[in-house]
N, C-alpha and C. Protein backbone atom coordinates (compact mmCIF):
# COMPACT_ATOMS: atom_id res chain seq x y z
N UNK A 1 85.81 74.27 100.52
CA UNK A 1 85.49 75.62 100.12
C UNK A 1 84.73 76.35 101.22
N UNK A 2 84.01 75.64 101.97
CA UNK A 2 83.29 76.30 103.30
C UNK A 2 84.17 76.90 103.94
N UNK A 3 84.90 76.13 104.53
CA UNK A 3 86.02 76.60 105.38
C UNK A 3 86.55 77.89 105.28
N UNK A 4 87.20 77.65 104.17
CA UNK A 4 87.97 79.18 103.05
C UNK A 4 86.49 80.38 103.30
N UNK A 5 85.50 80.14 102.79
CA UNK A 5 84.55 81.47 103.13
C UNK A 5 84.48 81.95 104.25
N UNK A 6 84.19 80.76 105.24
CA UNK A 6 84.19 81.01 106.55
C UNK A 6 85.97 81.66 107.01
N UNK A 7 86.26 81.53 106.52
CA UNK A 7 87.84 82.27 106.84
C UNK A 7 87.96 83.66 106.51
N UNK A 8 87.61 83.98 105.34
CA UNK A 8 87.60 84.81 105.04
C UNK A 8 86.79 85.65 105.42
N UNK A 9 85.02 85.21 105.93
CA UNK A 9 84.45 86.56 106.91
C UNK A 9 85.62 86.43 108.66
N UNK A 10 86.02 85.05 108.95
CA UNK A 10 86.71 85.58 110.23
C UNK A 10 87.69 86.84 109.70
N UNK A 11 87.91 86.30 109.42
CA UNK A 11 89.28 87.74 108.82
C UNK A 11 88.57 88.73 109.13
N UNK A 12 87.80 89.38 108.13
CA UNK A 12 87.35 90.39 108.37
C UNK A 12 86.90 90.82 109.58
N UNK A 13 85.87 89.95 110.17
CA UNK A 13 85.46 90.65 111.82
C UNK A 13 86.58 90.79 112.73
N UNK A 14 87.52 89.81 112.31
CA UNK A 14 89.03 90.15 113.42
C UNK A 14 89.42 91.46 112.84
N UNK A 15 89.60 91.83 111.90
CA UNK A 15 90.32 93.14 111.20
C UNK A 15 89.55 94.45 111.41
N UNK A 16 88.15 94.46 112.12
CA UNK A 16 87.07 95.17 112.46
C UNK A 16 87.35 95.43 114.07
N UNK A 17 87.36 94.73 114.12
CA UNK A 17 87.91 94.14 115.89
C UNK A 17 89.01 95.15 116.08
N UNK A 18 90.13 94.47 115.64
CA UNK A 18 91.35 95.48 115.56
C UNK A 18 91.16 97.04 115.44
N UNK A 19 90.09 96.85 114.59
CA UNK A 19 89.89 98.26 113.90
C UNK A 19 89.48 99.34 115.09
N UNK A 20 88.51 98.61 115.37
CA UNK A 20 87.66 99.32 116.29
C UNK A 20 87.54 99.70 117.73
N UNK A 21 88.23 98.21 118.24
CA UNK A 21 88.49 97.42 119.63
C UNK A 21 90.08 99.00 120.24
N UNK A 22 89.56 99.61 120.90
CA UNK A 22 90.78 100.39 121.39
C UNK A 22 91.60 99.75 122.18
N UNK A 23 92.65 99.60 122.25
CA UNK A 23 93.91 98.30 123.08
C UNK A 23 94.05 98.69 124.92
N UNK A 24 93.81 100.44 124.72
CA UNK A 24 93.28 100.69 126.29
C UNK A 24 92.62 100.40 127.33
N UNK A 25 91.55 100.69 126.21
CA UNK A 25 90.12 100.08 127.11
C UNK A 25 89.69 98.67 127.29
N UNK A 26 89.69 97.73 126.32
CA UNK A 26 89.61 96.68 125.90
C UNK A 26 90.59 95.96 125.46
N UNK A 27 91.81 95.32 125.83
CA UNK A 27 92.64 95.03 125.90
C UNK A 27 92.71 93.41 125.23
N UNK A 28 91.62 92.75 125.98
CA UNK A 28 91.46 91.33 125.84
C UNK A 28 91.07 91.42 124.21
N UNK A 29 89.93 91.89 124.10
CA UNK A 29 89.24 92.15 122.84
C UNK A 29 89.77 92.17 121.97
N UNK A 30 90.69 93.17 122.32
CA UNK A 30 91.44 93.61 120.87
C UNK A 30 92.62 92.55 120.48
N UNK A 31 93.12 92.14 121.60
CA UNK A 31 93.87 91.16 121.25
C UNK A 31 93.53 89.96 120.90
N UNK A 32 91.81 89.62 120.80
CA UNK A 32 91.19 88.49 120.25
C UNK A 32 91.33 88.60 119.03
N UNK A 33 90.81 89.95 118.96
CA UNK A 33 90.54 90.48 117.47
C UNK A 33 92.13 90.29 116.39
N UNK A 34 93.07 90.55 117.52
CA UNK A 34 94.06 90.30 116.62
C UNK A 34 94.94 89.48 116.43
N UNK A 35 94.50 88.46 117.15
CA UNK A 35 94.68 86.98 116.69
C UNK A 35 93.88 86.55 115.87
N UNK A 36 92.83 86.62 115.77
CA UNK A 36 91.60 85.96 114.80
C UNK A 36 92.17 86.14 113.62
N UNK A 37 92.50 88.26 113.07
CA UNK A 37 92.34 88.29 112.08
C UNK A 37 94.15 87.98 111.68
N UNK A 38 94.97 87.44 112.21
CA UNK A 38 96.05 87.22 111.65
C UNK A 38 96.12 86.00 111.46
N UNK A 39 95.45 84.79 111.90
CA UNK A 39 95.15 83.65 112.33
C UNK A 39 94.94 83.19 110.62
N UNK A 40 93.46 83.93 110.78
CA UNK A 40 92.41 83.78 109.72
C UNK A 40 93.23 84.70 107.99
N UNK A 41 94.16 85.08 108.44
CA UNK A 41 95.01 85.83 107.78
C UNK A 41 95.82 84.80 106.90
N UNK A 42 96.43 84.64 107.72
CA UNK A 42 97.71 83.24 107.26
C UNK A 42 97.32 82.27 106.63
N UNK A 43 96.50 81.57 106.84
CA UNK A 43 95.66 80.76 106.21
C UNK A 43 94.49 80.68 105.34
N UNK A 44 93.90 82.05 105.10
CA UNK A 44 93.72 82.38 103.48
C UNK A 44 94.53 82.50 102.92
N UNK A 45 95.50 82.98 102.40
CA UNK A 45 96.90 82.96 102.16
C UNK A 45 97.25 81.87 101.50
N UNK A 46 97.48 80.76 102.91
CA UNK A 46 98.05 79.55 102.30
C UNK A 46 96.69 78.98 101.49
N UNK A 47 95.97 78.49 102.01
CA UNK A 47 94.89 77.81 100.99
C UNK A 47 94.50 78.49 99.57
N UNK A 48 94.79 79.87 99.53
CA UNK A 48 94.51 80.56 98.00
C UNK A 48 95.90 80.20 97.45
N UNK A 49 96.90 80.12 97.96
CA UNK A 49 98.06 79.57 97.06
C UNK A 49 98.27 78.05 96.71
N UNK A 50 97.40 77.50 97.67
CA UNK A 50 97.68 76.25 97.27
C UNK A 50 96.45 75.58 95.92
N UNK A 51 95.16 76.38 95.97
CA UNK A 51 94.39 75.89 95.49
C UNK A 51 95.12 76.86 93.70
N UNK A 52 95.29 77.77 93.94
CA UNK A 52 95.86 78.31 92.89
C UNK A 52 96.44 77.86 92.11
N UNK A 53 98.04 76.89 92.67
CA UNK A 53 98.92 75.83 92.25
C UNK A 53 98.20 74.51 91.44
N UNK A 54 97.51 74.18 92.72
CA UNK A 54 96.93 73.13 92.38
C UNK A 54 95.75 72.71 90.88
N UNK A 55 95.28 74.02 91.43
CA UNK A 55 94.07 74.44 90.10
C UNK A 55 94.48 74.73 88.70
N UNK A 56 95.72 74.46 88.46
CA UNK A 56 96.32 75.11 87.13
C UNK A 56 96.14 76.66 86.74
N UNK A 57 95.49 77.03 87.81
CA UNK A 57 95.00 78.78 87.51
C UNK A 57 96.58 79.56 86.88
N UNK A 58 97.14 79.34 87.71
CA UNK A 58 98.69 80.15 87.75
C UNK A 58 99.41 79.36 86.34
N UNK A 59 98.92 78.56 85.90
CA UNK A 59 99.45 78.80 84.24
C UNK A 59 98.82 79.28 83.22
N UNK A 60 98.02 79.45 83.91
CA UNK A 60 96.83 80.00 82.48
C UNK A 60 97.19 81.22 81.52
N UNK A 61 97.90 82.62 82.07
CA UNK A 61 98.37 83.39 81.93
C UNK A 61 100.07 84.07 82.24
N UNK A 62 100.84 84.48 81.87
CA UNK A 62 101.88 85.02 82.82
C UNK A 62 101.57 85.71 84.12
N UNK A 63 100.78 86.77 83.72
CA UNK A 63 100.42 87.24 84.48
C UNK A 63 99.82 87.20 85.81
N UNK A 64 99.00 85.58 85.89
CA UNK A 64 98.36 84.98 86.93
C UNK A 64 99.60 84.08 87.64
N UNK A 65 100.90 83.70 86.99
CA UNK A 65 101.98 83.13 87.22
C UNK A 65 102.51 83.80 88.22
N UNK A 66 102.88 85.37 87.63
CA UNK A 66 103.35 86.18 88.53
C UNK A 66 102.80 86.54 89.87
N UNK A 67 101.71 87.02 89.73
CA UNK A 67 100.88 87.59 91.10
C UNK A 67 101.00 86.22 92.20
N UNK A 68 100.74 84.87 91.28
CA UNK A 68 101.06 83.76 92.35
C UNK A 68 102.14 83.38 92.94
N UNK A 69 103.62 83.96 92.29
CA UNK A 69 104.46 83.92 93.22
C UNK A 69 104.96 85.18 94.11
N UNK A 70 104.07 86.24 93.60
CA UNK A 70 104.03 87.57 94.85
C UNK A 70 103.65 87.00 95.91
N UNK A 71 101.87 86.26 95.73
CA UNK A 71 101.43 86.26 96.72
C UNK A 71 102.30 85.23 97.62
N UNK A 72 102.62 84.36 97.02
CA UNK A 72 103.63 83.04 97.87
C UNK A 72 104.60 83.78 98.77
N UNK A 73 105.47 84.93 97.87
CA UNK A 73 106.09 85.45 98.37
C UNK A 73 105.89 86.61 99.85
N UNK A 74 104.66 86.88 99.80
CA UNK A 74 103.60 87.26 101.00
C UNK A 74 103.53 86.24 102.13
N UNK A 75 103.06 85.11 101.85
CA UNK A 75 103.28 84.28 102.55
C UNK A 75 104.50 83.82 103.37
N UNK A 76 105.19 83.51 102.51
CA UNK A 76 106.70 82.84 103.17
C UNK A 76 107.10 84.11 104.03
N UNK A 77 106.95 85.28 103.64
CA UNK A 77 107.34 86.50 104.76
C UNK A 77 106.95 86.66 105.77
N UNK A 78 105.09 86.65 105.82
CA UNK A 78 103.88 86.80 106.66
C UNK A 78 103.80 85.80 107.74
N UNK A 79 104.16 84.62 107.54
CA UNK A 79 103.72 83.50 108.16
C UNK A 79 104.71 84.17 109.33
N UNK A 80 106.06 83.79 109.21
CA UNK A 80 106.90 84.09 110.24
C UNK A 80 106.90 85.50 111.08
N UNK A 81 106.57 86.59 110.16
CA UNK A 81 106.88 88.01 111.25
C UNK A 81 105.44 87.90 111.75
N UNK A 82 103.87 86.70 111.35
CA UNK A 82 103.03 86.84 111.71
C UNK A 82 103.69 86.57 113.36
N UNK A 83 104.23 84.90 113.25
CA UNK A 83 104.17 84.32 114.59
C UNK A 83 105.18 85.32 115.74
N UNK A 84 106.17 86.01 114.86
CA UNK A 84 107.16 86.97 115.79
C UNK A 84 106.40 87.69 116.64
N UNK A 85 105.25 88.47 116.08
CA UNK A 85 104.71 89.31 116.78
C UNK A 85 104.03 88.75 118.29
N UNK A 86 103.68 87.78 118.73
CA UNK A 86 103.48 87.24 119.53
C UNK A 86 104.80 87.14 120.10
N UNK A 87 105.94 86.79 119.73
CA UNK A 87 106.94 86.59 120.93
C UNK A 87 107.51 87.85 121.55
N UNK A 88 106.98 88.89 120.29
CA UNK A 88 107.56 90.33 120.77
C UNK A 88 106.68 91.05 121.46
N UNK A 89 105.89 90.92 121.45
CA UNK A 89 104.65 91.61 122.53
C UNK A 89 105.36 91.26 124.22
N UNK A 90 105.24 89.52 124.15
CA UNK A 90 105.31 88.98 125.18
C UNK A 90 106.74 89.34 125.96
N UNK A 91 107.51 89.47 125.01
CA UNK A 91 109.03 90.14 125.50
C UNK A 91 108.99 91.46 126.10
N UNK A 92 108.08 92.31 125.54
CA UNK A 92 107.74 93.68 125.58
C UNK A 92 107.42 93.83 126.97
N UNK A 93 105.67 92.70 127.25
CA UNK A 93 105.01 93.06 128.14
C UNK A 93 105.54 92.45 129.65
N UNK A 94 106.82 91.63 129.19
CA UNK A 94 107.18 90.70 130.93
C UNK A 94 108.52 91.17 131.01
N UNK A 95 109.13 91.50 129.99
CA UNK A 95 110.42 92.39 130.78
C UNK A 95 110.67 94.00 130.30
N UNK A 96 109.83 94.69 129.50
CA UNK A 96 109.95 96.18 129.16
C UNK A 96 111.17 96.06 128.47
N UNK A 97 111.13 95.43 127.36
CA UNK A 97 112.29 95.87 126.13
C UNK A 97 111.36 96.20 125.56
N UNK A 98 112.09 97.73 125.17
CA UNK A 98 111.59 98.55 123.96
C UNK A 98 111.51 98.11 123.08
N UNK A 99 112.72 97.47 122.60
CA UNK A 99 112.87 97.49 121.08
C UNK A 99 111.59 96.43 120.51
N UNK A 100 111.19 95.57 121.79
CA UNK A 100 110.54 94.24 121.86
C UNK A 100 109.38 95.07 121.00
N UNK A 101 108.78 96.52 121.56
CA UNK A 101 108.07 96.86 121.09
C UNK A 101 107.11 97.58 119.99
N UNK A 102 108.73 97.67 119.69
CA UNK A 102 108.87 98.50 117.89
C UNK A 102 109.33 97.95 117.11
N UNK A 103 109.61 96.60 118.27
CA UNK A 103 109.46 95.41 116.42
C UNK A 103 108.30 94.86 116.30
N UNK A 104 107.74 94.77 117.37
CA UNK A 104 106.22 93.98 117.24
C UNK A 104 105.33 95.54 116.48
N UNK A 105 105.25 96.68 116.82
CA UNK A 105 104.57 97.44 115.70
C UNK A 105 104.71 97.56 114.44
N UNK A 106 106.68 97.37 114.30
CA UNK A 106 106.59 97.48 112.88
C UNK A 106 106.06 96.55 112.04
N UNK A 107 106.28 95.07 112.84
CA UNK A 107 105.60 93.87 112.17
C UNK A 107 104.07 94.05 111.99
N UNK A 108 103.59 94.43 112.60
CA UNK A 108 102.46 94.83 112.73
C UNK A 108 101.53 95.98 111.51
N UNK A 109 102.61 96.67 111.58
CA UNK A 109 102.35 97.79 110.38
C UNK A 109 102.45 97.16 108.68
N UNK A 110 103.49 96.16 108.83
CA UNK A 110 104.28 95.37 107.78
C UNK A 110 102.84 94.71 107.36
N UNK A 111 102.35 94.24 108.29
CA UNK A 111 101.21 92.84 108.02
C UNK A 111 100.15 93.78 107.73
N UNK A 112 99.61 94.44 108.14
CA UNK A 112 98.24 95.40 107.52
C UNK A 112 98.71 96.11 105.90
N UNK A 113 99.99 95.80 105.60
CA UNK A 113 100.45 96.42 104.27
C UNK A 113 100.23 94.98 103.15
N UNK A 114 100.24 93.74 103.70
CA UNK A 114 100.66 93.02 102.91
C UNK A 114 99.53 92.07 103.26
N UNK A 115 98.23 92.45 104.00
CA UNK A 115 96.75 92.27 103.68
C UNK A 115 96.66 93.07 102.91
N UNK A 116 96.46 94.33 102.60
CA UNK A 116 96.23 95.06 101.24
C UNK A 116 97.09 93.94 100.17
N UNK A 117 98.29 94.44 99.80
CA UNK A 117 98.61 93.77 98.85
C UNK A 117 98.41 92.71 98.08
N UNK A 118 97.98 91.34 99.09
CA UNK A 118 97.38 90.31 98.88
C UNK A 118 96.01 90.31 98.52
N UNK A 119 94.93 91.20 98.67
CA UNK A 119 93.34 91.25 98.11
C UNK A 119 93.85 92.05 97.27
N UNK A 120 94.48 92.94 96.91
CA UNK A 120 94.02 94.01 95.41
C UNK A 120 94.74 92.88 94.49
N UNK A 121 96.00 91.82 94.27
CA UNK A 121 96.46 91.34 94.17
C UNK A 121 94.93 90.23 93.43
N UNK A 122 94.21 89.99 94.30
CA UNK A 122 93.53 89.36 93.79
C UNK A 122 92.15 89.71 93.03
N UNK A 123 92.28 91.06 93.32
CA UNK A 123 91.09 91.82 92.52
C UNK A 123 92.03 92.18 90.83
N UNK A 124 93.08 92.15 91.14
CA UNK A 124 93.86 92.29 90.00
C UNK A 124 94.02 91.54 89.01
N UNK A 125 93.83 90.44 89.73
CA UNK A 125 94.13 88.82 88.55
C UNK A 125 92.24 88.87 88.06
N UNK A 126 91.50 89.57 88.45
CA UNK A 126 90.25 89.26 87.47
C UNK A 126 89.40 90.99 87.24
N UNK A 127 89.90 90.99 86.38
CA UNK A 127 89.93 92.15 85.84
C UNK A 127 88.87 93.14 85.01
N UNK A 128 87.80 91.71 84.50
CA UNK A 128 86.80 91.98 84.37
C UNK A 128 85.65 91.56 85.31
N UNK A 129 85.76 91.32 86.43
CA UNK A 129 84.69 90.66 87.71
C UNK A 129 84.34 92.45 88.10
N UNK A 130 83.52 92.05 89.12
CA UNK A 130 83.23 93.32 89.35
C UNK A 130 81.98 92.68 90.67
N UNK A 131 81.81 93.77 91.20
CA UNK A 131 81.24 93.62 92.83
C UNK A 131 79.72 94.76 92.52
N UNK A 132 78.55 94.18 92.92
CA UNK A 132 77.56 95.26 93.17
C UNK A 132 76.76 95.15 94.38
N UNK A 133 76.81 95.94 94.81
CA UNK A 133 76.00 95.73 96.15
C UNK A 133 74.82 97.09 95.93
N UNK A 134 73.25 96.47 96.47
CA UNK A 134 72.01 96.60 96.31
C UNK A 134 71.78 97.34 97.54
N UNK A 135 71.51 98.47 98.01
CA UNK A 135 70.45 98.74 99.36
C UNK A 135 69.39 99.02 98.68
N UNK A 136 67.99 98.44 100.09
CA UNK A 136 66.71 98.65 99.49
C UNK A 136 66.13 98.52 100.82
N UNK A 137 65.30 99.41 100.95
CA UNK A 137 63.99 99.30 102.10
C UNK A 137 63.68 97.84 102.32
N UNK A 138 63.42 97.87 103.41
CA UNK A 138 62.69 96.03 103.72
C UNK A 138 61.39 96.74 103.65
N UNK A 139 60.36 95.53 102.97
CA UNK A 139 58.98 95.34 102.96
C UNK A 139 58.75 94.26 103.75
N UNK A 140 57.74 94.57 104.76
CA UNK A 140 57.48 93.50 105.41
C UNK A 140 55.77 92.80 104.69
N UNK A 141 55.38 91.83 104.22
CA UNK A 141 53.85 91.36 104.25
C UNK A 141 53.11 90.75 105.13
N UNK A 142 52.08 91.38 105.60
CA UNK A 142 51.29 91.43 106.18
C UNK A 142 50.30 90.46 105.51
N UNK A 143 49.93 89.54 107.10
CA UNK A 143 48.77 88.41 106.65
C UNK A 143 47.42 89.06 106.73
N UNK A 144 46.85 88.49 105.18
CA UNK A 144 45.62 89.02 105.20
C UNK A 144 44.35 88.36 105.77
């Protein structure tokens, strides 16, 4: 279960990375960033489907049945146009095929659609959970 958490903040800082990291200026960066978060991508993925299976969760309801073979179905798609995008960059960047390069965006575009899909997907299967987050001044105490 460590692992999986720890996966899941990589994700995110890679997807921040991406976010943020301009491909101009920072080139290396961004392309860390976007390996990490596809990396860290794929494999939340697989481990939430497998623990899902495994956990009897996905019989509990139809409904939890279904979303688990969406998300599978995310997977079996994701995994592969994940790894394409790497061969299409590389096609792109050592011999200038275009097309090399508007398949690696569209894949690209494809996969930031089907990270959404996959978290609301899972905000969906619990329906009554709910998220609160607290800001508050820090107090510091002072030794008397």
């Amino acid at each position: 279960m460590l692992i999986y958490m720890r996966l899941i903040f990589l994700e995110a800082f890679g997807l921040i990375l991406v976010s943020i990291i301009d491909i101009k200026s920072h080139f290396y960066i961004h392309a860390v960033g976007y390996i990490i978060w596809l990396t860290s991508f794929n494999f939340n993925m697989l481990f939430n489907c497998i623990l899902q299976h495994y956990s009897g969760l996905r019989t509990l309801t139809p409904m939890l049945d279904t979303t688990f073979q969406i998300k599978r179905l995310v997977l079996i798609i994701a995994a592969p146009l994940s790894i394409s995008t790497g061969f299409t960059y590389i096609s792109y960047a050592n011999f200038c095929i275009a097309w090399a390069y508007v398949a690696f965006s569209l894949a690209e575009y494809i996969l930031v659609g089907f990270n959404s899909l996959f978290y609301f997907l899972l905000i969906y299967e619990l329906p009554r959970a709910s998220l609160e987050m607290h800001l508050s001044d820090v107090h510091y105490v002072q030794d008397v």
